[in-house]
C-alpha atoms as a PDB file:
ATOM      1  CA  UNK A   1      36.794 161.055-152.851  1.00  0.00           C
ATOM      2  CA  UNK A   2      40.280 161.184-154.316  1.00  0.00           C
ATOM      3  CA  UNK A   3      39.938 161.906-158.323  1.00  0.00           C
ATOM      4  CA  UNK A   4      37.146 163.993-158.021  1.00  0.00           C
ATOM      5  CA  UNK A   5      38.817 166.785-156.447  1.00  0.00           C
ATOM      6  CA  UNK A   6      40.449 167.438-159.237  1.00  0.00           C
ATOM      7  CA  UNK A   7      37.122 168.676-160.814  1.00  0.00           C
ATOM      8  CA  UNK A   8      37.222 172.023-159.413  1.00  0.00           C
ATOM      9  CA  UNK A   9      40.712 172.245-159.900  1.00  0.00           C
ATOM     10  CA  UNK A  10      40.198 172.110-164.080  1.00  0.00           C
ATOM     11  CA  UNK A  11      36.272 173.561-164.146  1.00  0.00           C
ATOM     12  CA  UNK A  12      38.356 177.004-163.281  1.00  0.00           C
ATOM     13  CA  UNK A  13      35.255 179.064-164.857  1.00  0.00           C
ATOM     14  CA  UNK A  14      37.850 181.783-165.385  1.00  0.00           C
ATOM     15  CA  UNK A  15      39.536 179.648-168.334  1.00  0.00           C
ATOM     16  CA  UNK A  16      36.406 180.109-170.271  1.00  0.00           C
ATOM     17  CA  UNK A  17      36.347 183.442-170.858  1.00  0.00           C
ATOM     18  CA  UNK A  18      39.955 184.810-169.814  1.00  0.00           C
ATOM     19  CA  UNK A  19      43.558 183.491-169.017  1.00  0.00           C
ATOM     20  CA  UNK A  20      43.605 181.141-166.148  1.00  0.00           C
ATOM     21  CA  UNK A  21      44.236 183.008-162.724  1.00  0.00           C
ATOM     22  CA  UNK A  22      45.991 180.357-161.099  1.00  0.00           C
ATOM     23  CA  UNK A  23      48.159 177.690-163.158  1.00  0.00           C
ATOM     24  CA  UNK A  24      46.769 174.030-163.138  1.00  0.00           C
ATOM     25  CA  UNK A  25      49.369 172.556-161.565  1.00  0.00           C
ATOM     26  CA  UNK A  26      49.278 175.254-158.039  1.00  0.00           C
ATOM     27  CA  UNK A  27      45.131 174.317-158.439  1.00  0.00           C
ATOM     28  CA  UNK A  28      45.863 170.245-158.583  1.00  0.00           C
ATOM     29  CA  UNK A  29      47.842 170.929-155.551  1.00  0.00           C
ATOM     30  CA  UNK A  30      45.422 173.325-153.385  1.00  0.00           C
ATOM     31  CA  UNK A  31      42.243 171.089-154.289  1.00  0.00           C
ATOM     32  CA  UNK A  32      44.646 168.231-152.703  1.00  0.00           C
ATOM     33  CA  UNK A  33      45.883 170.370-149.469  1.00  0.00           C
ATOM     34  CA  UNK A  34      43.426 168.567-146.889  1.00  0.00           C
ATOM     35  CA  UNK A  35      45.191 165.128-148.297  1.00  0.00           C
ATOM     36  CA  UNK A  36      48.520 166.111-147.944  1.00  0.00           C
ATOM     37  CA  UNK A  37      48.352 166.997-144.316  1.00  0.00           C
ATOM     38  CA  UNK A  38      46.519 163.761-143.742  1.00  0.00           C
ATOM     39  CA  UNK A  39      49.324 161.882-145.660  1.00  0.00           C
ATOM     40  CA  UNK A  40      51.861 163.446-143.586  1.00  0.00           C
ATOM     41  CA  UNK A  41      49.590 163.152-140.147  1.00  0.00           C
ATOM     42  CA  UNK A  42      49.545 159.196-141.662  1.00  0.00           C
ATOM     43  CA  UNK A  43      53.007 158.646-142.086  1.00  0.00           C
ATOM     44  CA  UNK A  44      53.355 159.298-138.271  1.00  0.00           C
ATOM     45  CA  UNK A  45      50.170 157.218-137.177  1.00  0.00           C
ATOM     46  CA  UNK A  46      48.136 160.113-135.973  1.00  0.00           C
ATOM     47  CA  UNK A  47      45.339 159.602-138.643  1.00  0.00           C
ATOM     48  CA  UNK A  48      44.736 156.434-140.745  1.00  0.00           C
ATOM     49  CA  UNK A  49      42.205 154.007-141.257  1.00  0.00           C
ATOM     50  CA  UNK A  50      40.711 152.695-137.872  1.00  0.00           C
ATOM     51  CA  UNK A  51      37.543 150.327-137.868  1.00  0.00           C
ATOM     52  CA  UNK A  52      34.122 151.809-135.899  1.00  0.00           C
ATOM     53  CA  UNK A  53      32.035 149.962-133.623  1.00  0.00           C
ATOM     54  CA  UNK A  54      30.571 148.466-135.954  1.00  0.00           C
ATOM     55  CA  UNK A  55      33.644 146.631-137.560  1.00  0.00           C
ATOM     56  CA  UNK A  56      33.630 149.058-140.468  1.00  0.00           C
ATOM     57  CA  UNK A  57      36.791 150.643-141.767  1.00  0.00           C
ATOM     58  CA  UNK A  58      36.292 154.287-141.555  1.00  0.00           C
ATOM     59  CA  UNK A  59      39.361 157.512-141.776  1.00  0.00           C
ATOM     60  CA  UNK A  60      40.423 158.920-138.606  1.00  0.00           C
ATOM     61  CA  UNK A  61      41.270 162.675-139.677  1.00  0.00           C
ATOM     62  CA  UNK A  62      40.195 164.816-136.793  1.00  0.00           C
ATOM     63  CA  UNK A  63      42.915 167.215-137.773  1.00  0.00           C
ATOM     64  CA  UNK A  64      43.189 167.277-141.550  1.00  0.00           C
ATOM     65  CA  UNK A  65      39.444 166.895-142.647  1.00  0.00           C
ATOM     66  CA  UNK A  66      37.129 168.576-139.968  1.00  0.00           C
ATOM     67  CA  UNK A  67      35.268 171.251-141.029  1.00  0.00           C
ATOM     68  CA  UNK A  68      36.792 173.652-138.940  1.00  0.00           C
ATOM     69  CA  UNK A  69      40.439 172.616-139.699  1.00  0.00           C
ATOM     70  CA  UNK A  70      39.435 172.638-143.637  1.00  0.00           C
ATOM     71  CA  UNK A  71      38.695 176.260-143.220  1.00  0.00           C
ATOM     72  CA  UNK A  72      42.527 176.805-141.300  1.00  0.00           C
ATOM     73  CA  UNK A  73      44.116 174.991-144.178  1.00  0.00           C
ATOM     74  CA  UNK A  74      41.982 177.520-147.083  1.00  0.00           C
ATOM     75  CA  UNK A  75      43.304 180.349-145.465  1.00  0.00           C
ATOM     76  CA  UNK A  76      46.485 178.955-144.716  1.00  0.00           C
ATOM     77  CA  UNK A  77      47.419 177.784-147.918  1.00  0.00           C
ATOM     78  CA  UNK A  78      46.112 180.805-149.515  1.00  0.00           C
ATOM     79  CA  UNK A  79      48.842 182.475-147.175  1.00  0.00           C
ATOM     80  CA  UNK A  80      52.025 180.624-148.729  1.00  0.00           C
ATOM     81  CA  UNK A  81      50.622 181.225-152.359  1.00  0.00           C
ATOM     82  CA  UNK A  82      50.949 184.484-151.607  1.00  0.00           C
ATOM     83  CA  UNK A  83      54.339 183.805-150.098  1.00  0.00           C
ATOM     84  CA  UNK A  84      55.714 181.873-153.313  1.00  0.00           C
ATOM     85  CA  UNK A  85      54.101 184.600-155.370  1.00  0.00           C
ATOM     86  CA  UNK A  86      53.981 187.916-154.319  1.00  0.00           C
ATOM     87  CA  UNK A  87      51.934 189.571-157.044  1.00  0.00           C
ATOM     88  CA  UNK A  88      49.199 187.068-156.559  1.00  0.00           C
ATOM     89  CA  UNK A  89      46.080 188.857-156.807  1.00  0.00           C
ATOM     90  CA  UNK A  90      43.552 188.692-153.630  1.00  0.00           C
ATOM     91  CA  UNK A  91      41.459 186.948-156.703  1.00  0.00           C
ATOM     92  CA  UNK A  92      43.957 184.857-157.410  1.00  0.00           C
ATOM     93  CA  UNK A  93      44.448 183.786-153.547  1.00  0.00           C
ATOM     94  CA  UNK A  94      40.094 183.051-153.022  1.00  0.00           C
ATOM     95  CA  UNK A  95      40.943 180.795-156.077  1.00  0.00           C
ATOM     96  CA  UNK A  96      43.321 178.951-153.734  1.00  0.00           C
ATOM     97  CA  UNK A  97      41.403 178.937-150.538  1.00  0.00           C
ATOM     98  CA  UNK A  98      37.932 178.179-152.704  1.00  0.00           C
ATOM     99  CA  UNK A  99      39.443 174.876-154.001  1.00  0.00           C
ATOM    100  CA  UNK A 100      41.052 174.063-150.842  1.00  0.00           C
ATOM    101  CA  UNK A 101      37.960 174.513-149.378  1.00  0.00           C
ATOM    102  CA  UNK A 102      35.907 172.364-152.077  1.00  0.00           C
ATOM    103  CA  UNK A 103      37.501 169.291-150.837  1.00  0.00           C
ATOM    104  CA  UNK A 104      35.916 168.986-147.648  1.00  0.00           C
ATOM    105  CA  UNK A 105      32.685 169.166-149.578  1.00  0.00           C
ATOM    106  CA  UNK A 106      32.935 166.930-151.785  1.00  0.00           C
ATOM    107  CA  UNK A 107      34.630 164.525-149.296  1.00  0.00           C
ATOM    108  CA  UNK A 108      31.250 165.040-147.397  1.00  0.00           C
ATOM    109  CA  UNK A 109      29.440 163.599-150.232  1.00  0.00           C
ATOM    110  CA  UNK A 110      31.341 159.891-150.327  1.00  0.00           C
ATOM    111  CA  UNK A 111      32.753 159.678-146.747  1.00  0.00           C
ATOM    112  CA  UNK A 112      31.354 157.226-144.265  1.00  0.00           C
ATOM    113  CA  UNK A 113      30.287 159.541-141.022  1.00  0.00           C
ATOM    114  CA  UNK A 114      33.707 160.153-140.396  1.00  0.00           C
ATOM    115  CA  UNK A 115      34.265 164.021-140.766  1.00  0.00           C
ATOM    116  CA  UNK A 116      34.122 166.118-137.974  1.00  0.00           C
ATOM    117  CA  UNK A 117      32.923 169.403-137.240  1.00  0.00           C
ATOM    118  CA  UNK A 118      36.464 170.315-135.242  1.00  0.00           C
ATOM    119  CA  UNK A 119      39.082 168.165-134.640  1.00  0.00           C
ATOM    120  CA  UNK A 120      37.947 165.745-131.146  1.00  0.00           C
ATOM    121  CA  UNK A 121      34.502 166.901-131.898  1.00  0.00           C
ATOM    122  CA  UNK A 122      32.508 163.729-131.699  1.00  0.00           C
ATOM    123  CA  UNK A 123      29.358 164.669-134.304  1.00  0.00           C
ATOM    124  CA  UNK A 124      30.602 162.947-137.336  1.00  0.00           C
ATOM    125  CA  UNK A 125      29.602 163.418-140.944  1.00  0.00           C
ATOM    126  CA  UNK A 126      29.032 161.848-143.882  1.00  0.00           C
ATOM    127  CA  UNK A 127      27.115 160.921-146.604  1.00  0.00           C
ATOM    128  CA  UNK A 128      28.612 157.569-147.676  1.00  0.00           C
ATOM    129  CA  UNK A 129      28.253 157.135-151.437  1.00  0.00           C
ATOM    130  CA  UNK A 130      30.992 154.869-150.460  1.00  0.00           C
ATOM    131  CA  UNK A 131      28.846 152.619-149.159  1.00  0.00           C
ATOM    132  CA  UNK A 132      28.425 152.190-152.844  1.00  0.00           C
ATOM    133  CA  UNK A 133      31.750 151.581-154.746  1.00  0.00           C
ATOM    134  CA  UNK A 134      30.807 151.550-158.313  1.00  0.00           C
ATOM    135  CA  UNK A 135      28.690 154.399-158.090  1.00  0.00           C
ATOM    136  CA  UNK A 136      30.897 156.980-156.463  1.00  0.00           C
ATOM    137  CA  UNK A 137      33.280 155.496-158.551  1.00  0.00           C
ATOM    138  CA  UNK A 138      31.621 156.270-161.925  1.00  0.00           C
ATOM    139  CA  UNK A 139      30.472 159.607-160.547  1.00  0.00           C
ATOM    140  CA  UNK A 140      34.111 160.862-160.162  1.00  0.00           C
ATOM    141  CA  UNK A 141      35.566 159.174-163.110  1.00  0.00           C
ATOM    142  CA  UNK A 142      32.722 160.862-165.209  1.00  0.00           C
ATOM    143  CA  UNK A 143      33.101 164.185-163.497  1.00  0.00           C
ATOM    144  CA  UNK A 144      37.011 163.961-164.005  1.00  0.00           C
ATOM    145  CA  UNK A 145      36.318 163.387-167.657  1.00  0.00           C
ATOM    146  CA  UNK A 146      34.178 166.049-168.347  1.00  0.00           C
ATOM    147  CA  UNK A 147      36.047 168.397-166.423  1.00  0.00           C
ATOM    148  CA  UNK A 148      39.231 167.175-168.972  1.00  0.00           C
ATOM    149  CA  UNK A 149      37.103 167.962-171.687  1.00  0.00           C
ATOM    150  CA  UNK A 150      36.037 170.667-171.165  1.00  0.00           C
ATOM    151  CA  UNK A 151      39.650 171.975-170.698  1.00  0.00           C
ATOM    152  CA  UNK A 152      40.627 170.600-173.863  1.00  0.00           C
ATOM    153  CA  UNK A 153      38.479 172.364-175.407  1.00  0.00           C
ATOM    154  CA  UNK A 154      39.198 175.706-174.073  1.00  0.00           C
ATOM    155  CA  UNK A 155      43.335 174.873-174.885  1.00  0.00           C
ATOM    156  CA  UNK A 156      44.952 174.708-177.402  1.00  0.00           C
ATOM    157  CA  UNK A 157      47.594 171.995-177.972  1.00  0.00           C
ATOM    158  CA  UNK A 158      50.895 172.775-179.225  1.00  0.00           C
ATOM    159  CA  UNK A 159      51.068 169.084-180.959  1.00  0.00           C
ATOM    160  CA  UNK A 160      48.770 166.081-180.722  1.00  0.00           C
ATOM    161  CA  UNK A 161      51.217 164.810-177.499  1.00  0.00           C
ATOM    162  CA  UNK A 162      49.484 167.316-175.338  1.00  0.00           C
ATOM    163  CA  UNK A 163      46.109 166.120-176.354  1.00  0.00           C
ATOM    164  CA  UNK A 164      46.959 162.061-176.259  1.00  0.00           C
ATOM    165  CA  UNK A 165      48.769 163.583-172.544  1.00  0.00           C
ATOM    166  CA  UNK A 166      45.106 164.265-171.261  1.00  0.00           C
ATOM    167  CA  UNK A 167      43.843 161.518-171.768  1.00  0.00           C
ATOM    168  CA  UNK A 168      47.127 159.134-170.568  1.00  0.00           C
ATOM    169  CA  UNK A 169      47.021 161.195-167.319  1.00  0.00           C
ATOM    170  CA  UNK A 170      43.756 160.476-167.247  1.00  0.00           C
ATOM    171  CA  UNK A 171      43.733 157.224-167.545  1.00  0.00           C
ATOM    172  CA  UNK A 172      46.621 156.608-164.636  1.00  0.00           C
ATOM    173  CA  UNK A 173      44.308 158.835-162.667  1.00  0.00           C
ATOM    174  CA  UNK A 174      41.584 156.421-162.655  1.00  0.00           C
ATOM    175  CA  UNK A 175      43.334 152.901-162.217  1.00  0.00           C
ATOM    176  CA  UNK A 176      45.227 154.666-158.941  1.00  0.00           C
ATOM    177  CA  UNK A 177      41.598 155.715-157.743  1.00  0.00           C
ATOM    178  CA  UNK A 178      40.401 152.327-158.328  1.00  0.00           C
ATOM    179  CA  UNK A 179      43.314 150.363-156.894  1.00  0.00           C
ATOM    180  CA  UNK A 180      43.823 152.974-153.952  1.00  0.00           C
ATOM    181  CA  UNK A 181      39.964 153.598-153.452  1.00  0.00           C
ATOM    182  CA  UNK A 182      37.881 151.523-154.894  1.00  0.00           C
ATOM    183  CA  UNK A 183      38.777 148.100-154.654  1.00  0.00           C
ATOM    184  CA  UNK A 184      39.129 148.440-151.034  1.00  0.00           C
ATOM    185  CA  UNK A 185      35.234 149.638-150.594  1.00  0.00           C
ATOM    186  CA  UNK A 186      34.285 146.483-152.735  1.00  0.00           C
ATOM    187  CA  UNK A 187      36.418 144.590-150.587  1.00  0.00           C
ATOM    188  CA  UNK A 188      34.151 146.352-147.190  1.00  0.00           C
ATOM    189  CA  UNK A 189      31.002 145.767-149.227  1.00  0.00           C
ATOM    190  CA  UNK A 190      31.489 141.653-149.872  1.00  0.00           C
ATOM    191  CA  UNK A 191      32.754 141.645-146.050  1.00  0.00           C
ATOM    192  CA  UNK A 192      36.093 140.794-147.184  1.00  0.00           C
ATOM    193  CA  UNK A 193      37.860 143.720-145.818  1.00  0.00           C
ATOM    194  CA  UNK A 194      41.042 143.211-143.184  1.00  0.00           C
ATOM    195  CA  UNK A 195      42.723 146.144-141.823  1.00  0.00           C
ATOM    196  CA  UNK A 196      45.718 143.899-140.562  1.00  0.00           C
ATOM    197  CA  UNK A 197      46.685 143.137-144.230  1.00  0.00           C
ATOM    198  CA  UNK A 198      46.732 147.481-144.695  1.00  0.00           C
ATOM    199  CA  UNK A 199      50.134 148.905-145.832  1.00  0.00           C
ATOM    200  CA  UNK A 200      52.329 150.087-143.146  1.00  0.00           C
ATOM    201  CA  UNK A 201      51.075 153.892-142.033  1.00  0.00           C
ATOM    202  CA  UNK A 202      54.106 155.464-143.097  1.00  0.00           C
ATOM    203  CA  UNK A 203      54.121 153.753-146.278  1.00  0.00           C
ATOM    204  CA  UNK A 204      50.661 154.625-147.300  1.00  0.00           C
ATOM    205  CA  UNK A 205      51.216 158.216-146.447  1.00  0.00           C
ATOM    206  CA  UNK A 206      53.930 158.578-148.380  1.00  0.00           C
ATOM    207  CA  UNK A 207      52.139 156.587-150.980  1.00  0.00           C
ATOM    208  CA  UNK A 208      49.243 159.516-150.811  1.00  0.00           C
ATOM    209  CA  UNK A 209      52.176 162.823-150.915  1.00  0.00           C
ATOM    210  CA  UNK A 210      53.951 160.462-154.102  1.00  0.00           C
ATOM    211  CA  UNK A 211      50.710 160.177-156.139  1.00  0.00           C
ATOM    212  CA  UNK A 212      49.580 164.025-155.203  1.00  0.00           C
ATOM    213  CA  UNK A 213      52.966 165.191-155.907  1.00  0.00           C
ATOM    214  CA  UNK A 214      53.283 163.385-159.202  1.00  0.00           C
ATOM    215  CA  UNK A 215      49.595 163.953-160.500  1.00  0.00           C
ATOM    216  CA  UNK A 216      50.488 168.154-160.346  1.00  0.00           C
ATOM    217  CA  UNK A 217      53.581 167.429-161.679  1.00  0.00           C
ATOM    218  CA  UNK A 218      52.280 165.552-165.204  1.00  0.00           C
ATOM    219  CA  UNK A 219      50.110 168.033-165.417  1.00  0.00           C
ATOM    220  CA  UNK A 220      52.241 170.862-164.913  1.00  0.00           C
ATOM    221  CA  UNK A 221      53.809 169.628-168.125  1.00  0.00           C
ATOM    222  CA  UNK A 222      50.615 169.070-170.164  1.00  0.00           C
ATOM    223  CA  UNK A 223      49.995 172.481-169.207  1.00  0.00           C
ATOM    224  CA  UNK A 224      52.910 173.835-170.718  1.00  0.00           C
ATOM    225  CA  UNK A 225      51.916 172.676-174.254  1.00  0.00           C
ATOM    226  CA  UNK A 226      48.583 174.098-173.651  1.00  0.00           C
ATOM    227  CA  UNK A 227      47.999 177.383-173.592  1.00  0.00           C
ATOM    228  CA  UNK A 228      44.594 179.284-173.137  1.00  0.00           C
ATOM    229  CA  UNK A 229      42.823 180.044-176.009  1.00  0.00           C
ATOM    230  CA  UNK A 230      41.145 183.463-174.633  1.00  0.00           C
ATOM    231  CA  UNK A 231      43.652 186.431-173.832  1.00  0.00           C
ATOM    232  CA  UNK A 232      43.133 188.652-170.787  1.00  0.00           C
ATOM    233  CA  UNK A 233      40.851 191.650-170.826  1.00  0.00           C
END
């Protein structure tokens, strides 16, 4: 899952009925916390793409995405919040840990049994709505959408640039999930996959920390000409 994440990230149920407790931007980076590990673990070839024994191209992220290490990085990147902002509420920091947590479940959903409990544990999970492309891939676009929506509506835009904004980001958001994601699980499914024609590791981590890093950052400006429309109580 890469798009999809950002679901829980903008369903905040807290914007519906008070001021947000964390801002978007900090959210679009905790959901993504598991990723940028991996992207860095990438970058230095100690996760990546590796094929199984059956020939099929599965991740290799023992250390970022196990269930046990998904739980170290919640708590751990609740930890620096609180470091970068010291008046952070203990609300505000099971926000951070929550979403960092929510990516390891939704990655369970779509992931090919390649998740493990702890990292060099060898039971692997995985549902594998991977297995089909078009469906996981309308799944998160559609939950993405609704989850823009639905923070539209509960914003208000400063001019019409911060509503067309949504939707632009959105729209990047989905042709980098298809190019990054999705046409390489078509490619696995018509057999037509080769790992030797991959980017470079370092390149496609850094690829991964660009596109995190400049997803929070668009909306981090979006943000700013949208303020809540509730008030705290």
């Amino acid at each position: 899952m890469f798009i999809g994440h950002y679901g829980p990230a903008i369903w905040d149920t807290q914007r519906s009925h008070n001021k947000p407790i964390i801002k978007l931007w900090e959210a679009f980076l905790a959901v993504q916390a598991m990723d940028l590990l991996a992207g860095i673990l990438v970058m230095f070839s100690l996760e990546g793409t590796r094929l199984n024994a059956a020939g099929d191209p599965i991740f290799h992220v023992p250390w970022s995405h196990s269930l046990l290490s998904s739980i170290v990085i919640a708590i751990v990147t609740a930890g620096i919040y609180k470091a970068f902002r010291p008046k952070a509420t203990g609300r505000a920091m099971i926000v951070i840990a929550a979403l960092v947590f929510s990516h390891w479940v939704l990655d369970l959903i779509v992931h090919r049994p390649d998740l493990p409990l702890y990292p060099g544990g060898e039971t692997l999970l995985g549902f594998a709505l991977w297995d089909y492309p078009w469906l996981a891939f309308a799944l998160e676009a559609g939950f993405l959408a609704g989850a823009f929506l639905f923070w539209q509506r509960v914003t208000t835009a400063k001019n019409k640039k911060y509503d067309y904004g949504i939707w632009a980001l959105y729209l990047l958001m989905v042709v980098l999930h298809f190019a990054f994601i999705v046409h390489q699980g078509i490619q696995v499914q018509n057999g037509t996959f080769d790992i030797n024609h991959a980017p470079p590791d370092i390149i496609l981590g850094l690829a991964f920390l660009v596109v995190i890093g400049l997803f929070a950052f668009l909306i981090s400006r979006i943000e700013k000409g949208r303020p809540s429309k509730f008030s705290a109580t």
